[in-house]
PDB file of N, CA and C in Angstrom:
ATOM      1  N   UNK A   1     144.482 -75.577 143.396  1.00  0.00           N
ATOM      2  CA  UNK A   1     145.102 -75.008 142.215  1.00  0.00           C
ATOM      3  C   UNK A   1     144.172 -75.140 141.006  1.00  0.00           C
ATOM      4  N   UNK A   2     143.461 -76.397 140.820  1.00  0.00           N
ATOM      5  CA  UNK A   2     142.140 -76.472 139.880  1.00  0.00           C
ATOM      6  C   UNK A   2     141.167 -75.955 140.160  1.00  0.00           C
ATOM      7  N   UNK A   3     140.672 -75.477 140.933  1.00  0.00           N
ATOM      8  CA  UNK A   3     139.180 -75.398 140.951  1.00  0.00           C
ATOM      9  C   UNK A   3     138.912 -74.612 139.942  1.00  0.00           C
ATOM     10  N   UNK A   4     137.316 -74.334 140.027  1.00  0.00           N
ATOM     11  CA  UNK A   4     136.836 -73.730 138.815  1.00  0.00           C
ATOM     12  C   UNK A   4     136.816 -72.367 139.282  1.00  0.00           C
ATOM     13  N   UNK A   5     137.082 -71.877 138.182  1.00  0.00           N
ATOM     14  CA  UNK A   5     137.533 -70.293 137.907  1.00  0.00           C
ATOM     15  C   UNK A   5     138.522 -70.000 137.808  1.00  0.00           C
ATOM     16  N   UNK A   6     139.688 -70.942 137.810  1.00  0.00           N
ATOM     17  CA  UNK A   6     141.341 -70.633 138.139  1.00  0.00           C
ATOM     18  C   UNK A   6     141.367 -71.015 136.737  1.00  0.00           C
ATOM     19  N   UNK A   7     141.179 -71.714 135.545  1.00  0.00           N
ATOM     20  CA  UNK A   7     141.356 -71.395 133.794  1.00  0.00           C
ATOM     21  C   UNK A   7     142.551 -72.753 134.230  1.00  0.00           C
ATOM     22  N   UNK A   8     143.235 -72.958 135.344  1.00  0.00           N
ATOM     23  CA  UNK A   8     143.544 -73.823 135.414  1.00  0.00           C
ATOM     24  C   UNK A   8     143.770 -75.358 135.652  1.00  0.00           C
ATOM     25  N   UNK A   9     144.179 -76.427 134.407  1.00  0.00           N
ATOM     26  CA  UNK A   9     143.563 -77.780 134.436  1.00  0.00           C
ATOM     27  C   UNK A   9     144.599 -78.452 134.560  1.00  0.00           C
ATOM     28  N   UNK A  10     144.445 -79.792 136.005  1.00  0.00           N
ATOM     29  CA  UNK A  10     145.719 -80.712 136.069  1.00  0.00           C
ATOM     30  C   UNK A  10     145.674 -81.473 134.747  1.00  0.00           C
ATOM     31  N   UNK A  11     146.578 -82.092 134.683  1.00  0.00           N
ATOM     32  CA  UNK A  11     147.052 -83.379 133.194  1.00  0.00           C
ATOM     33  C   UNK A  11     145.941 -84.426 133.433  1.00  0.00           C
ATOM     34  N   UNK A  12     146.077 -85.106 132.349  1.00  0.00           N
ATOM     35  CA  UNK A  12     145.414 -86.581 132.460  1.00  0.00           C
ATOM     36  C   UNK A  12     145.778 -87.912 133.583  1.00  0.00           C
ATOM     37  N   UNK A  13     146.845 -87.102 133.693  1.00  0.00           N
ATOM     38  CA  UNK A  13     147.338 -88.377 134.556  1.00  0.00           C
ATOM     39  C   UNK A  13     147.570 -87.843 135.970  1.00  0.00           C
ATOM     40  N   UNK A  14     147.799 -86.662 136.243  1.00  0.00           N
ATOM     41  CA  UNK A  14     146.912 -86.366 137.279  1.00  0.00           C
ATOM     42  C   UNK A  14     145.629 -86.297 137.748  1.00  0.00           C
ATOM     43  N   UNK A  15     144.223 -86.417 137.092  1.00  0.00           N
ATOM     44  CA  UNK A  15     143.744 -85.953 137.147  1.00  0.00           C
ATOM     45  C   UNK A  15     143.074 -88.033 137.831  1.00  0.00           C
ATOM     46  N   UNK A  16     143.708 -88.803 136.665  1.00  0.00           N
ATOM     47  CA  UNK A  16     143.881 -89.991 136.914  1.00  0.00           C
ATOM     48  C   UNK A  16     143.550 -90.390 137.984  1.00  0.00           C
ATOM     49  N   UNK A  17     144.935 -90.283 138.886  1.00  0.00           N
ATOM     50  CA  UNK A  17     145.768 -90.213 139.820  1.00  0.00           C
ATOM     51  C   UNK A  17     144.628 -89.940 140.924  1.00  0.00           C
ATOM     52  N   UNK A  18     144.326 -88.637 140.945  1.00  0.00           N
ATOM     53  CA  UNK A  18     143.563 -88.537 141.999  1.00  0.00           C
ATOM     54  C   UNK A  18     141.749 -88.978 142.155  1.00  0.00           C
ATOM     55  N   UNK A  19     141.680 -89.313 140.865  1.00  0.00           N
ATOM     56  CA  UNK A  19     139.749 -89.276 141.269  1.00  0.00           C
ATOM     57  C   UNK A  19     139.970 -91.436 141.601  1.00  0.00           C
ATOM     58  N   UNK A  20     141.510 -92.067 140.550  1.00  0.00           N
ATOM     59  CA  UNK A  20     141.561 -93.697 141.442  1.00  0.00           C
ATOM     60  C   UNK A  20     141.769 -93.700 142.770  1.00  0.00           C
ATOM     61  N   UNK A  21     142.629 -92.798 143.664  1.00  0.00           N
ATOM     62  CA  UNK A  21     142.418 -92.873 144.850  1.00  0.00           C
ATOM     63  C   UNK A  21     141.431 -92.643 145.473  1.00  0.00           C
ATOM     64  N   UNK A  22     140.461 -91.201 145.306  1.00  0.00           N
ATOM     65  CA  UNK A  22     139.356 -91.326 145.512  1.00  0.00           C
ATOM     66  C   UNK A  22     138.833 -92.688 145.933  1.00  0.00           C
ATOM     67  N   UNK A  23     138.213 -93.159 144.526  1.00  0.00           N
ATOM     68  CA  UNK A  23     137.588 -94.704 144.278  1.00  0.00           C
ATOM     69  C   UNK A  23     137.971 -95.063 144.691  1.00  0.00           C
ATOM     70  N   UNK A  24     139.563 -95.694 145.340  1.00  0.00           N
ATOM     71  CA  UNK A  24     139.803 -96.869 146.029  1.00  0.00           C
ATOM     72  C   UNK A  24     140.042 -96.436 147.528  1.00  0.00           C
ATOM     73  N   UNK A  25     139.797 -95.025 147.792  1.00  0.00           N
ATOM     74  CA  UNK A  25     139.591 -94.810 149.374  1.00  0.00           C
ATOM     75  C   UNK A  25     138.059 -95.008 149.524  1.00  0.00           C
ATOM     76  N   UNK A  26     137.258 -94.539 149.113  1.00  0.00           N
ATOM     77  CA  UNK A  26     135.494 -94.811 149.627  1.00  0.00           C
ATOM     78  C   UNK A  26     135.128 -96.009 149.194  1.00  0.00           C
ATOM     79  N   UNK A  27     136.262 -96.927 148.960  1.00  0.00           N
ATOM     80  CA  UNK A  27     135.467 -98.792 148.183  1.00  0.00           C
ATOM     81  C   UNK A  27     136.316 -99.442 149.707  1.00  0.00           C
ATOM     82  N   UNK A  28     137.710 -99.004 150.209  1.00  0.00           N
ATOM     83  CA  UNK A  28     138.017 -99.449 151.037  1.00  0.00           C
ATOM     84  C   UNK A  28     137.411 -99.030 152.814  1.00  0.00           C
ATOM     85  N   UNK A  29     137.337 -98.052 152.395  1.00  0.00           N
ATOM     86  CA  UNK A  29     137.383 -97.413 153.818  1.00  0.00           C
ATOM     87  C   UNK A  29     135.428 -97.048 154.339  1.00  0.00           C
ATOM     88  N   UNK A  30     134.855 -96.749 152.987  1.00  0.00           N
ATOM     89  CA  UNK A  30     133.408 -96.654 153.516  1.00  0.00           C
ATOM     90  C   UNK A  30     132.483 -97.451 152.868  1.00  0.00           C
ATOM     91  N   UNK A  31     133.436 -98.654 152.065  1.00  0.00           N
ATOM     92  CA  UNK A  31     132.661 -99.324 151.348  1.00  0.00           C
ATOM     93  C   UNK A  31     131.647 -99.574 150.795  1.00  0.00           C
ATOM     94  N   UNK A  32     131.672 -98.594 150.111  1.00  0.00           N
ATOM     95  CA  UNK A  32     131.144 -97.621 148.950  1.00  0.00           C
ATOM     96  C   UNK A  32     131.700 -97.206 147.775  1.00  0.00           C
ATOM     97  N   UNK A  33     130.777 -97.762 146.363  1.00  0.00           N
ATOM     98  CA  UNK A  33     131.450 -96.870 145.270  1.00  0.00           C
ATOM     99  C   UNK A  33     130.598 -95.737 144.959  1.00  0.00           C
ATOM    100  N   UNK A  34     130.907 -94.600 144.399  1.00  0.00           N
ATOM    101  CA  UNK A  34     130.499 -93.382 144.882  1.00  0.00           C
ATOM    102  C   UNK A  34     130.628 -92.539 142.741  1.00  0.00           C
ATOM    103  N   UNK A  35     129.945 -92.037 142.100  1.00  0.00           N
ATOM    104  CA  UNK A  35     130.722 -91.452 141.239  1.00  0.00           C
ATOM    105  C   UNK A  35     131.362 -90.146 141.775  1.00  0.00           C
ATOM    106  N   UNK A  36     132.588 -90.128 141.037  1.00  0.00           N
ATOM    107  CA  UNK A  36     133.170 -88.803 141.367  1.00  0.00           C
ATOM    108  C   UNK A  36     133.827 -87.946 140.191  1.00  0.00           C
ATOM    109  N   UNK A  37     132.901 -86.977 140.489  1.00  0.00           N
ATOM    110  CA  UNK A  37     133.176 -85.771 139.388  1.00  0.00           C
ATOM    111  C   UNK A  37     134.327 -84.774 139.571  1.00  0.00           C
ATOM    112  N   UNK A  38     134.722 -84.405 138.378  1.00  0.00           N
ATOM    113  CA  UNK A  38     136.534 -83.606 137.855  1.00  0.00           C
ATOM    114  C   UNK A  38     135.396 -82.096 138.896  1.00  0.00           C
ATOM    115  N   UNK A  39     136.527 -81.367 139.333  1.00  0.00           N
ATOM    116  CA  UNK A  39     135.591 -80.132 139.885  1.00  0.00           C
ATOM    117  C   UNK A  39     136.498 -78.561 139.070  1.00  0.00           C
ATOM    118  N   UNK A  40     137.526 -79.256 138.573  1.00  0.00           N
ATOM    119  CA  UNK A  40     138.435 -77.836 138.161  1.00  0.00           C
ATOM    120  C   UNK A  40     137.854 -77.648 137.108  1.00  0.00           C
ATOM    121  N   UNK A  41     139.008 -77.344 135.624  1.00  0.00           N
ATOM    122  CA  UNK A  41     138.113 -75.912 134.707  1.00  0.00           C
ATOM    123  C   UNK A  41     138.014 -76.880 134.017  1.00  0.00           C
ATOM    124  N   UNK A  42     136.636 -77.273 133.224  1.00  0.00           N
ATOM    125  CA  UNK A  42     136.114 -77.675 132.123  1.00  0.00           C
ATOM    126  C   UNK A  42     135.926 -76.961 131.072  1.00  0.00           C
ATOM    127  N   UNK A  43     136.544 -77.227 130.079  1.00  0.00           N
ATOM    128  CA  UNK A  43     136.131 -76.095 128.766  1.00  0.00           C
ATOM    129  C   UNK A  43     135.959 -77.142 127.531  1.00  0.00           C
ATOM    130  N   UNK A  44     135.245 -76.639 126.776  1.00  0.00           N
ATOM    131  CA  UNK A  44     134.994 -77.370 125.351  1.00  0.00           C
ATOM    132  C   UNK A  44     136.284 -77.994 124.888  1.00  0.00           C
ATOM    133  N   UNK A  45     137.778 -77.135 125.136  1.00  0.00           N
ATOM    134  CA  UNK A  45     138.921 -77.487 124.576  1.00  0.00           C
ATOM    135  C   UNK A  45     139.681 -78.847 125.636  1.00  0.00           C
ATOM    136  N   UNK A  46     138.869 -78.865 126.689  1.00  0.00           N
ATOM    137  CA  UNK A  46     139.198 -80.090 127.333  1.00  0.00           C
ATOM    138  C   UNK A  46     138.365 -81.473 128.132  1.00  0.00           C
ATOM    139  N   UNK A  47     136.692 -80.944 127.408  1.00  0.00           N
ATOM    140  CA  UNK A  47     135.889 -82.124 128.138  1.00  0.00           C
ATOM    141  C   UNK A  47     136.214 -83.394 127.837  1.00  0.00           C
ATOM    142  N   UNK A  48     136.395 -83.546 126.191  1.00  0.00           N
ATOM    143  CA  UNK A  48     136.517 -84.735 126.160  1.00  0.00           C
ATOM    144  C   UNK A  48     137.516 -85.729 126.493  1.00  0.00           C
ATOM    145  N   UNK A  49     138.449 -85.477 126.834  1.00  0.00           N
ATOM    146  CA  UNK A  49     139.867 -85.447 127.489  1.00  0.00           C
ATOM    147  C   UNK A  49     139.393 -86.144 128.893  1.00  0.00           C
ATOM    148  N   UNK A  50     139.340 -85.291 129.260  1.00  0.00           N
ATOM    149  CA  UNK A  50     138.919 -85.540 131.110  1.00  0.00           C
ATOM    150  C   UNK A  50     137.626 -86.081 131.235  1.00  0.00           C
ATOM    151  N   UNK A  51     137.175 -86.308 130.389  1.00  0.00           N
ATOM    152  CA  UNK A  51     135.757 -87.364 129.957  1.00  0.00           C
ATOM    153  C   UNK A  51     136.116 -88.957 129.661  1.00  0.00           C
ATOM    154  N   UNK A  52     137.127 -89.193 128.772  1.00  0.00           N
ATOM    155  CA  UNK A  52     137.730 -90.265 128.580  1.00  0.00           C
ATOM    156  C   UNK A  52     138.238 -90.617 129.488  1.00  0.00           C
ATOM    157  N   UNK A  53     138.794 -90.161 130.816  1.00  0.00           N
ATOM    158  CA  UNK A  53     139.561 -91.204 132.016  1.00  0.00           C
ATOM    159  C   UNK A  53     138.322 -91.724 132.683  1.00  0.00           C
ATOM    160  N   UNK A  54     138.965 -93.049 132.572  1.00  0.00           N
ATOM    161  CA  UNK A  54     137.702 -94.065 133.169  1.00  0.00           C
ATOM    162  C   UNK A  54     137.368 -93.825 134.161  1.00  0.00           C
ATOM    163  N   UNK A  55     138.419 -93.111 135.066  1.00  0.00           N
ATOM    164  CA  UNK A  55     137.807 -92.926 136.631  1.00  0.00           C
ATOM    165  C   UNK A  55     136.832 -91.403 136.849  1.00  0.00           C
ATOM    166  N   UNK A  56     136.941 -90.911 136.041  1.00  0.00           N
ATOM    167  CA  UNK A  56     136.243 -89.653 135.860  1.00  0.00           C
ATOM    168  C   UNK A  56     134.472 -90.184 135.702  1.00  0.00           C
ATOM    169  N   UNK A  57     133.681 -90.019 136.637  1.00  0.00           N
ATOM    170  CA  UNK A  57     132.475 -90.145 136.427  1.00  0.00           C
ATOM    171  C   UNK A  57     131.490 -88.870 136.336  1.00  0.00           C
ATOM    172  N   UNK A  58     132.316 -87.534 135.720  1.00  0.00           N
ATOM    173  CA  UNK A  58     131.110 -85.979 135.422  1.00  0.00           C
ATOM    174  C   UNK A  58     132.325 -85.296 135.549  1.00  0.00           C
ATOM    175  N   UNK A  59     131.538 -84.175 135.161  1.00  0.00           N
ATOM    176  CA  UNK A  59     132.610 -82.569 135.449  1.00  0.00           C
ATOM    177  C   UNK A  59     131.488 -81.616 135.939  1.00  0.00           C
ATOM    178  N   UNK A  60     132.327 -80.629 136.956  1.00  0.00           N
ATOM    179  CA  UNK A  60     131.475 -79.744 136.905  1.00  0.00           C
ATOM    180  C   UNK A  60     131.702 -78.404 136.329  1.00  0.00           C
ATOM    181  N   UNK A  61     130.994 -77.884 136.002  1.00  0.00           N
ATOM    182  CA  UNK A  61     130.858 -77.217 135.150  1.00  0.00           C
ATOM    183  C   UNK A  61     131.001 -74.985 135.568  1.00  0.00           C
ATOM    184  N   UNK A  62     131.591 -74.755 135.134  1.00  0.00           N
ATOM    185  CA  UNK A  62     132.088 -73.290 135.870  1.00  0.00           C
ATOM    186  C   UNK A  62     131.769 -72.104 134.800  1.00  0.00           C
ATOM    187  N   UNK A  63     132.668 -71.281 134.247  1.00  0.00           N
ATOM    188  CA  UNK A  63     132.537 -70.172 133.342  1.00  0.00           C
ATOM    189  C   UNK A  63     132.385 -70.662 131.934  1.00  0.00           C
ATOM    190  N   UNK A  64     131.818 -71.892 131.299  1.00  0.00           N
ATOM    191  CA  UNK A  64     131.896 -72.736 130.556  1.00  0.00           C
ATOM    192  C   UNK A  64     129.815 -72.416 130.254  1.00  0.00           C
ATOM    193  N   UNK A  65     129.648 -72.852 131.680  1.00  0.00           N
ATOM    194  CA  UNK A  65     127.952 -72.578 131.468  1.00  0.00           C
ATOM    195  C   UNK A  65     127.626 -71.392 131.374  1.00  0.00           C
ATOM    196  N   UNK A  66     128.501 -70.710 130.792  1.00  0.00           N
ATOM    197  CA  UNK A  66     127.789 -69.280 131.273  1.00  0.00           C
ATOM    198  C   UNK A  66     127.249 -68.819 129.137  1.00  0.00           C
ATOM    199  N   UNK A  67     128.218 -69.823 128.919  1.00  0.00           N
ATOM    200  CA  UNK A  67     128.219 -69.126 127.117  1.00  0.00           C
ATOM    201  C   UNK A  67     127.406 -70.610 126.315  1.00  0.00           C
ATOM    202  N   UNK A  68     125.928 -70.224 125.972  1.00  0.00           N
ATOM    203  CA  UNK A  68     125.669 -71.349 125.852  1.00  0.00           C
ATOM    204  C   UNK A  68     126.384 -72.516 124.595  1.00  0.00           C
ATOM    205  N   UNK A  69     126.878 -71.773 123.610  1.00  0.00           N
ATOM    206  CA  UNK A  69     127.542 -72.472 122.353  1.00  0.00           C
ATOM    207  C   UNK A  69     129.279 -73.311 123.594  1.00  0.00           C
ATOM    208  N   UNK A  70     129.468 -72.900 124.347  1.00  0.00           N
ATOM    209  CA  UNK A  70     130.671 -73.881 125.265  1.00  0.00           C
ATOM    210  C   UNK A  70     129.718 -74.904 125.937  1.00  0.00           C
ATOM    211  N   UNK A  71     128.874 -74.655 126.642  1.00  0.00           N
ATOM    212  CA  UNK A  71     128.441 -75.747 127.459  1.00  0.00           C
ATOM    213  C   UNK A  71     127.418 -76.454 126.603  1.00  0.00           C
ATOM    214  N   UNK A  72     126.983 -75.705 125.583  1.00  0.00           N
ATOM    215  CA  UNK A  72     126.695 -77.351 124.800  1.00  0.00           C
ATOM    216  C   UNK A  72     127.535 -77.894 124.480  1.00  0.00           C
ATOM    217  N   UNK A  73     128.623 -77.848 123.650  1.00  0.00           N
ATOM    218  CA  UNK A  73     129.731 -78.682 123.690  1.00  0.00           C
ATOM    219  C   UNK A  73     130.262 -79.397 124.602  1.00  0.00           C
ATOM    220  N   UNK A  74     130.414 -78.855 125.504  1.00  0.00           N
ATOM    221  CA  UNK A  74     130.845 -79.855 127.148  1.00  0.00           C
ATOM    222  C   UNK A  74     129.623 -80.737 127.599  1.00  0.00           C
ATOM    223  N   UNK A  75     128.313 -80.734 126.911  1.00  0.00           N
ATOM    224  CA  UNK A  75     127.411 -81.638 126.976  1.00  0.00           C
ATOM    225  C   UNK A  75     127.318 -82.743 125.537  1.00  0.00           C
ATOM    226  N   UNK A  76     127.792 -82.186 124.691  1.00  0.00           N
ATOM    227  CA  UNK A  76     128.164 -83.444 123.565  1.00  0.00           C
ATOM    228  C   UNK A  76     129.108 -84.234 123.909  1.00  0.00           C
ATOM    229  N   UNK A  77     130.301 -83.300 124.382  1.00  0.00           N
ATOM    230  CA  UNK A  77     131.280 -84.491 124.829  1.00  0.00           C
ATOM    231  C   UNK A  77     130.934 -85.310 125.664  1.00  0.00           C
ATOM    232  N   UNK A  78     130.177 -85.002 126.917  1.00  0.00           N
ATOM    233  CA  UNK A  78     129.565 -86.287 127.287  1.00  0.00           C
ATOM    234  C   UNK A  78     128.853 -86.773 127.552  1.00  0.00           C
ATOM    235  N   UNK A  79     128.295 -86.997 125.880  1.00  0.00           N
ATOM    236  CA  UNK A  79     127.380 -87.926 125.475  1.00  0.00           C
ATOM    237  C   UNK A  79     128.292 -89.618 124.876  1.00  0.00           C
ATOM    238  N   UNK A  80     129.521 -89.066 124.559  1.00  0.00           N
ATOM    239  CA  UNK A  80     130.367 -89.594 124.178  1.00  0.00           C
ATOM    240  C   UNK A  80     131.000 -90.900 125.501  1.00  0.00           C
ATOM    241  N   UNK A  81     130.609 -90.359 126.719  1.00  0.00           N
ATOM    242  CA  UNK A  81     131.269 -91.119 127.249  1.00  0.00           C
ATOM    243  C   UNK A  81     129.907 -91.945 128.715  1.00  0.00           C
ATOM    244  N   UNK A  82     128.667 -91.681 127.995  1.00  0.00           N
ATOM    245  CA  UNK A  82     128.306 -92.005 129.251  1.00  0.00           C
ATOM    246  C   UNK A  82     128.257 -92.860 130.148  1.00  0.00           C
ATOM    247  N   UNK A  83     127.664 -92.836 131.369  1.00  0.00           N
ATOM    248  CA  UNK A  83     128.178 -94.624 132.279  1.00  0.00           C
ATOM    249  C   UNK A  83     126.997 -95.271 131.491  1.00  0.00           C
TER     250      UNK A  83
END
């Protein structure tokens, strides 16, 4: 339902939700921590957002890179949060 190109973005606390399970399935099961990047729609009006959840380690980046004044912005925002 997120991926990129669908304009559509889960909540914060979904988004939560799924990249801590992530992390705590590849720390339990392949024991491994791994970063794991948001893959749905990133836009200037929501990097920093989905930049701030701690479990969020990147975004990738979709119709956002295509306009360079958006994806610099989605690269300031995270500058804001780096590991």
């Amino acid at each position: 339902v997120w991926a990129i190109g669908t304009g559509k973005t889960a909540n914060s606390t979904q988004i939560k939700q799924m990249h801590d399970f992530i992390h705590d399935y590849c720390i339990k099961n392949i024991k491994l921590k791994i970063p794991v990047l948001y893959g749905g729609s990133c836009k200037p009006s929501n990097a920093n957002e989905i930049l701030s959840i701690e479990s969020v380690n990147g975004v990738l980046i979709g119709g956002a890179s295509l306009n360079e004044k958006d994806f610099l912005s989605i690269i300031e925002s995270s500058k804001k949060h780096a590991l």
